[in-house]
C-alpha atoms as a PDB file:
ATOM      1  CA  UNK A   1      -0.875   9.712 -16.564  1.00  0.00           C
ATOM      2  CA  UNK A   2      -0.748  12.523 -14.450  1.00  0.00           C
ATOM      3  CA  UNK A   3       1.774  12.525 -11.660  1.00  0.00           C
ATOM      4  CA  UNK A   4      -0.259  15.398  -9.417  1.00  0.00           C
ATOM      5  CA  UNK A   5      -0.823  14.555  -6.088  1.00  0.00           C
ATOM      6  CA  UNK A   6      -4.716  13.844  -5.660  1.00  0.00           C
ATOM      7  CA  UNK A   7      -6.455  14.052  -2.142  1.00  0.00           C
ATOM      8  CA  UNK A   8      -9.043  11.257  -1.902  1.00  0.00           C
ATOM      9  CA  UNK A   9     -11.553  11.097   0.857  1.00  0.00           C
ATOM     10  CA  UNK A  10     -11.188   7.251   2.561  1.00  0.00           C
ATOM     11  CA  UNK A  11     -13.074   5.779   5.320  1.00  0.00           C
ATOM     12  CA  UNK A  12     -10.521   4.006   7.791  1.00  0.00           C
ATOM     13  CA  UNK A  13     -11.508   2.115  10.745  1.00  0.00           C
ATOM     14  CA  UNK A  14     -15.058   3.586  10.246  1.00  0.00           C
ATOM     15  CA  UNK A  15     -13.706   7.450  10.320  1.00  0.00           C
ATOM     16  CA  UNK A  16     -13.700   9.518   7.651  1.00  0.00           C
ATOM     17  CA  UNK A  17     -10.204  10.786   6.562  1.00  0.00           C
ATOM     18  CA  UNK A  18      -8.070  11.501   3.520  1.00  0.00           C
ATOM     19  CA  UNK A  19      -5.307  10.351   1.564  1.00  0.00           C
ATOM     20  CA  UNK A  20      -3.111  12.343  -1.128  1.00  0.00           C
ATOM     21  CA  UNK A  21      -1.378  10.487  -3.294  1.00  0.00           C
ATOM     22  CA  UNK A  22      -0.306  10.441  -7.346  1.00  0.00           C
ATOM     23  CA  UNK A  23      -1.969   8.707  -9.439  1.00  0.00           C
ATOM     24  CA  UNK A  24       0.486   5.998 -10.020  1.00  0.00           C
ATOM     25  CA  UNK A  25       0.351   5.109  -6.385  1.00  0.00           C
ATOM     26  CA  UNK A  26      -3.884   4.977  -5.910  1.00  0.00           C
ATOM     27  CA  UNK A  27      -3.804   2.813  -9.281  1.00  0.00           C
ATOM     28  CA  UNK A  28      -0.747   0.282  -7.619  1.00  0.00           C
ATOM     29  CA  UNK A  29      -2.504  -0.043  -4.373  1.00  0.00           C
ATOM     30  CA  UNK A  30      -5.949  -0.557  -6.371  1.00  0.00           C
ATOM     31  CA  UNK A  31      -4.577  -3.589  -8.356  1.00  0.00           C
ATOM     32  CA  UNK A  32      -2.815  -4.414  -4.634  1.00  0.00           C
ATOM     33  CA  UNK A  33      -6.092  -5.116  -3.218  1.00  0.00           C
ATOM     34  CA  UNK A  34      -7.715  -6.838  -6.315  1.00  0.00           C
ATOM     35  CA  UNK A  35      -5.144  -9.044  -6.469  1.00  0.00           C
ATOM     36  CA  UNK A  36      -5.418 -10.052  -2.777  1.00  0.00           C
ATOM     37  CA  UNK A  37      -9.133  -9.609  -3.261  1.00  0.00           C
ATOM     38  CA  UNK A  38      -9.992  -7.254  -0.623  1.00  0.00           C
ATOM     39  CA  UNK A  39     -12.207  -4.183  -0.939  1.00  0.00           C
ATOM     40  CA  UNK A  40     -10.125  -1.229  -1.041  1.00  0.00           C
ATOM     41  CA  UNK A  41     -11.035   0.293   2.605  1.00  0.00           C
ATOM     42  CA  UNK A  42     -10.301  -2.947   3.945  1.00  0.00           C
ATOM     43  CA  UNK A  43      -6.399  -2.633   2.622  1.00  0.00           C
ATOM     44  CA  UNK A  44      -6.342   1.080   3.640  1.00  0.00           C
ATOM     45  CA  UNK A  45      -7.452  -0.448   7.193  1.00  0.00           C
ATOM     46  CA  UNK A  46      -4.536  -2.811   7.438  1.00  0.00           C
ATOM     47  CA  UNK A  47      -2.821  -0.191   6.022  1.00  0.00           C
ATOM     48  CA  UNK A  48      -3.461   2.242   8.596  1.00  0.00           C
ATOM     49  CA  UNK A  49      -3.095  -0.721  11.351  1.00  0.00           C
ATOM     50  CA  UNK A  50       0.408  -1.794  10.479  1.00  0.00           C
ATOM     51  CA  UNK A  51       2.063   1.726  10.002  1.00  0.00           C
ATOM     52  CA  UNK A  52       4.540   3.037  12.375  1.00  0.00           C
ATOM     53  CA  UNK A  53       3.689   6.847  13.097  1.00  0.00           C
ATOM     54  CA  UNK A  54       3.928   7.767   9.114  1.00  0.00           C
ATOM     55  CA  UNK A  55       0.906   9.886   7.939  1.00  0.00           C
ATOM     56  CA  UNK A  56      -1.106   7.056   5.873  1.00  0.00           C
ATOM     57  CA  UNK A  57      -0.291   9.033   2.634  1.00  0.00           C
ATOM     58  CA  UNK A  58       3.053   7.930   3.205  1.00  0.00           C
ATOM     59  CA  UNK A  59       2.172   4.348   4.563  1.00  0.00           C
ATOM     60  CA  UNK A  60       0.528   3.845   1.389  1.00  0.00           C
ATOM     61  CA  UNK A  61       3.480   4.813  -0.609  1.00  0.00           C
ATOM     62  CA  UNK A  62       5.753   2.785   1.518  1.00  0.00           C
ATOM     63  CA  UNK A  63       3.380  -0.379   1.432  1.00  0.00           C
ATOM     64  CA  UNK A  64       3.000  -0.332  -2.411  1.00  0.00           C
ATOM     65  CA  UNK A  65       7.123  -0.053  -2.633  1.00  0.00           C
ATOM     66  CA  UNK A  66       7.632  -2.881  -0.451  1.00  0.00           C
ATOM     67  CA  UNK A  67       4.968  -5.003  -2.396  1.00  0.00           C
ATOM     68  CA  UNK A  68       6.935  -4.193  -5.859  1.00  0.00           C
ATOM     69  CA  UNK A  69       9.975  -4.773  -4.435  1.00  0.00           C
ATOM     70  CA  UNK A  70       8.867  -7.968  -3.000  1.00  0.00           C
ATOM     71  CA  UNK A  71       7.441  -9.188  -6.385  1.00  0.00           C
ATOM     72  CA  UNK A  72      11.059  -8.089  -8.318  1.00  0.00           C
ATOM     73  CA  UNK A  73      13.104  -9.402  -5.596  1.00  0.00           C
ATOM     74  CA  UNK A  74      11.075 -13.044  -6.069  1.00  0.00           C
ATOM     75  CA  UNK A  75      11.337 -13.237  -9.921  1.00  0.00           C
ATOM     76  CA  UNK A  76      14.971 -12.361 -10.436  1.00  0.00           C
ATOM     77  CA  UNK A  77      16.118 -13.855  -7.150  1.00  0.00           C
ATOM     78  CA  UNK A  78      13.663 -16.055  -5.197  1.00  0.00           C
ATOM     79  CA  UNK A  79      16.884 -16.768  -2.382  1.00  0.00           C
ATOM     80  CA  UNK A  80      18.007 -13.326  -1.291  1.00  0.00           C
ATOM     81  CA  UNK A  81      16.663 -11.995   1.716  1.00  0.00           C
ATOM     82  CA  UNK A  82      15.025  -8.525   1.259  1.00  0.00           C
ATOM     83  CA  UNK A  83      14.840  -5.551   3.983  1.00  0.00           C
ATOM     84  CA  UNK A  84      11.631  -5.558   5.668  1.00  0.00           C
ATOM     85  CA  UNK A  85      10.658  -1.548   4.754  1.00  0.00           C
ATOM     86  CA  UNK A  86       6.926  -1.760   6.309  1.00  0.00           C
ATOM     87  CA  UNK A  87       3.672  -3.520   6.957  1.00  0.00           C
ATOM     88  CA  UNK A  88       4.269  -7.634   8.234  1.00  0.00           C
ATOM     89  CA  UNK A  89       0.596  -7.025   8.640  1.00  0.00           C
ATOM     90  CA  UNK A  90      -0.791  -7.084   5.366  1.00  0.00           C
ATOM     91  CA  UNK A  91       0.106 -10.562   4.045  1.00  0.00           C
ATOM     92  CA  UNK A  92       0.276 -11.697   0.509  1.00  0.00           C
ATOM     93  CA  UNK A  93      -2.019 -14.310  -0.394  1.00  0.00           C
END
């Protein structure tokens, strides 16, 4: 897998913008929002919504993170409270 940064045109809250991320992190956030089941533009909006003034590249890096950490945090200890890095607005379902 290649770990260049890729720009990808998005539509967010009905405007046209872009995102540039690797391809590790447009894969993560792709099997983010199947999982949840929610089109991809809907994540990016919540995305966008939830971020506090980071460029949404960067939100989208942060949000994956959190939702990895999250996962590893509840497997190996399902008791120890975790740092909130980003987004309480995307919820896990």
């Amino acid at each position: 897998m290649n770990s260049a940064i890729v720009k990808r045109s998005v539509v967010v809250a009905g405007k046209k913008t872009s995102v540039s991320l690797e391809d590790t992190f447009w894969l993560a956030l792709k099997e983010i929002a199947g999982q949840r089941r929610m089109a991809l533009g809907e994540m990016l909006d919540a995305i966008s919504t939830g971020r506090n003034n980071a460029n949404l590249s960067s939100a989208v890096r942060q949000y994956v993170m959190q939702h990895f950490y999250d996962a590893a945090a509840h497997q190996d200890q399902p008791q120890q409270t975790r740092p909130d890095f980003f987004l309480q607005s995307v919820s896990a379902t």
